[in-house]
Protein backbone atom coordinates (compact mmCIF):
# COMPACT_ATOMS: atom_id res chain seq x y z
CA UNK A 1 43.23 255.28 -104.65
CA UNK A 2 43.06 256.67 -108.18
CA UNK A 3 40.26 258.75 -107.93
CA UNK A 4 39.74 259.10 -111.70
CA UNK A 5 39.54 255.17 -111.86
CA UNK A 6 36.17 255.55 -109.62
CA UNK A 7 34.51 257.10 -111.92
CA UNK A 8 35.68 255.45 -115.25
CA UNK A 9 33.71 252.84 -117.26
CA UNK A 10 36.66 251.50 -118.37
CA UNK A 11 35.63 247.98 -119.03
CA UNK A 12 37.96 245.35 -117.98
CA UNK A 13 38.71 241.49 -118.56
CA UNK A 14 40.49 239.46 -116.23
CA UNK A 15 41.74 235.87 -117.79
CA UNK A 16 43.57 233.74 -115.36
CA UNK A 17 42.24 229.90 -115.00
CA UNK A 18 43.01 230.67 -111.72
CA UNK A 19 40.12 231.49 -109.29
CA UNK A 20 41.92 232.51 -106.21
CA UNK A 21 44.35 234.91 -108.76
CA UNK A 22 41.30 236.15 -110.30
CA UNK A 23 39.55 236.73 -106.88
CA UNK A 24 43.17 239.14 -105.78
CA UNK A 25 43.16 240.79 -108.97
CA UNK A 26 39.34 241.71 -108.82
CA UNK A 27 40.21 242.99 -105.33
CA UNK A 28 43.12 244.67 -106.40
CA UNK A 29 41.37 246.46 -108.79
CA UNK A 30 37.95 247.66 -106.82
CA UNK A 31 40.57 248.76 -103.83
CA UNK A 32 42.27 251.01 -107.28
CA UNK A 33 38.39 252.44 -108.11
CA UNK A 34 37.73 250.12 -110.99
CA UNK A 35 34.51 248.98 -111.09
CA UNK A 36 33.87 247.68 -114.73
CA UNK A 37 35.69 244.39 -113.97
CA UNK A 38 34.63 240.49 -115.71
CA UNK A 39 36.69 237.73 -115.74
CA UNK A 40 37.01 234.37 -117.72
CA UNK A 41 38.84 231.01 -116.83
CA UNK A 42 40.62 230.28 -120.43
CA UNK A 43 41.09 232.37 -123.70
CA UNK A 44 38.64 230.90 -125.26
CA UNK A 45 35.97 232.10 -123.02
CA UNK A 46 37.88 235.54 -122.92
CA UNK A 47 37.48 235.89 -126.90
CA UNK A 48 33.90 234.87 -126.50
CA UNK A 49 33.51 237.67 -124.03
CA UNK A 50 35.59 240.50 -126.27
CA UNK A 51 33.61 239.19 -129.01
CA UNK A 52 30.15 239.95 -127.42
CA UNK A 53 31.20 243.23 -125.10
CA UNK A 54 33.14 246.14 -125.28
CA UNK A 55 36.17 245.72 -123.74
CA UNK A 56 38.86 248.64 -122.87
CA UNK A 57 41.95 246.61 -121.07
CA UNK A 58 42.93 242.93 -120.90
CA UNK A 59 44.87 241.74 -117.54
CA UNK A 60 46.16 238.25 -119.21
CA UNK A 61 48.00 235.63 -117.58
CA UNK A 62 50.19 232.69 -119.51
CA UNK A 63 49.43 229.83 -118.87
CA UNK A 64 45.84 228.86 -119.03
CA UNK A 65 44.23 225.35 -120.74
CA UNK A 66 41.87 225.41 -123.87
CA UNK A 67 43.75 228.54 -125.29
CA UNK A 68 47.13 230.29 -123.43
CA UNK A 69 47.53 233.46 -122.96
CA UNK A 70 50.00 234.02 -125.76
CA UNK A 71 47.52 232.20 -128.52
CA UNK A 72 44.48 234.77 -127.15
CA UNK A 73 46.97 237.80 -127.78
CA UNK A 74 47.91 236.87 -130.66
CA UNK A 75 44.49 236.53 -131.65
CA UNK A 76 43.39 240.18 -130.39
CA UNK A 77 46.23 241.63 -132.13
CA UNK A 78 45.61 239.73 -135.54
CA UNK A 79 41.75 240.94 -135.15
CA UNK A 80 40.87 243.74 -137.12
CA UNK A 81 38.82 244.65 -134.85
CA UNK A 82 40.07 244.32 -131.85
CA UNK A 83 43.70 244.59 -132.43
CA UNK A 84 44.01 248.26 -130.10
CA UNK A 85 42.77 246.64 -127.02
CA UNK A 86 45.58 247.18 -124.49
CA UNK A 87 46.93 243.57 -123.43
CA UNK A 88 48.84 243.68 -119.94
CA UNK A 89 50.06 239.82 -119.64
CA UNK A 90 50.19 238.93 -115.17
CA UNK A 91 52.33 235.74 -115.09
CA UNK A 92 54.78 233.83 -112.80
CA UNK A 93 56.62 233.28 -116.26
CA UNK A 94 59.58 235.76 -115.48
CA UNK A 95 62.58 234.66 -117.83
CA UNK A 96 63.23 237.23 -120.57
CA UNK A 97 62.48 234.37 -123.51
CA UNK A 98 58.85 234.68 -122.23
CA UNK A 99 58.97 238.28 -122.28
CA UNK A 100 60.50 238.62 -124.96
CA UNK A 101 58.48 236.24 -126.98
CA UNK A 102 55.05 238.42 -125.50
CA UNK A 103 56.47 241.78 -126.68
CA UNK A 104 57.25 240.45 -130.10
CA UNK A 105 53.13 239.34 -130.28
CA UNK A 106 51.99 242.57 -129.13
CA UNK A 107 51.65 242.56 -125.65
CA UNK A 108 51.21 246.52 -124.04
CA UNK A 109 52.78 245.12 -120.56
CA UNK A 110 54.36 242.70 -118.24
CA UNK A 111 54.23 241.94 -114.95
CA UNK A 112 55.43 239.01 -112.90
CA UNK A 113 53.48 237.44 -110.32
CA UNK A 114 53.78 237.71 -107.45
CA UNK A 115 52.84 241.67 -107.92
CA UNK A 116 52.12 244.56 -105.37
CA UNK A 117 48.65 246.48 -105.95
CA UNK A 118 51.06 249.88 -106.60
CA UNK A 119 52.34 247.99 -109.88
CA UNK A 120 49.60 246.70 -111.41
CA UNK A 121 48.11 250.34 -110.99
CA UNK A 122 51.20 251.92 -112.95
CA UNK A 123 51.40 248.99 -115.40
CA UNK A 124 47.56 249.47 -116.27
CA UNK A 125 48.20 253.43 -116.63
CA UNK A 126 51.20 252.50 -118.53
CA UNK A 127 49.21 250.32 -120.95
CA UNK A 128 46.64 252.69 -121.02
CA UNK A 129 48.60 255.69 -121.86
CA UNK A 130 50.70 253.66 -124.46
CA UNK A 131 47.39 253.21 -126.39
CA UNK A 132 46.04 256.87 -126.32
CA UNK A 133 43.48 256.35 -123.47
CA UNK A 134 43.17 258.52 -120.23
């Protein structure tokens, strides 16, 4: 367990319209020390939330109805405000169009689902590190 994680307010937003993947991910995350965690079914309730909290890291998946994935980072990074927020995009879409089409919108990180608990803790220091925090 990242013991620095345990003690950090980093605030962060879960978006998969997923419950049982949000449930693992929020699990994932308390077992890594992060206690700071909300999540939202759909971008558009995600961009509601960044829009009416601080938020420090966004764990994203694809493929979600109302607004995808790709539309809500697209939408961070066009936001003047909101445009640093590290995005780390969890899907099951693994060909390298999809990846390549994320990286070319902004994203900080990728990571394929299914996913080990050890990877989504390097990919979220990654992300972190990329954009000047810890």
């Amino acid at each position: 367990m990242d013991v620095t994680a345990a003690i950090s307010p980093l605030a962060i937003l879960v978006v998969d319209d997923q419950q049982p993947m949000r449930k693992t991910i929020v699990f994932i995350l308390r077992q890594l020390g992060y206690r700071n965690v909300t999540c939202a079914e759909d971008g558009d309730i995600a961009w509601n939330h960044i829009n009416s909290r601080p938020v420090d890291l966004v764990l994203l998946d694809w493929n979600m109805p109302r607004m995808s994935g790709l539309s809500l980072l697209k939408r961070i990074r066009a936001s003047e405000d909101y445009h640093e927020i590290p995005v780390v995009m969890i899907t099951a879409e693994a060909n390298e169009d999809h990846v390549v089409t994320a990286v070319q919108a902004g994203v900080t990180n990728y990571i394929v689902k299914p996913f080990s608990p050890r990877v989504l803790d390097k990919k979220i220091h990654e992300a972190l590190a990329a954009h000047g925090l810890r």
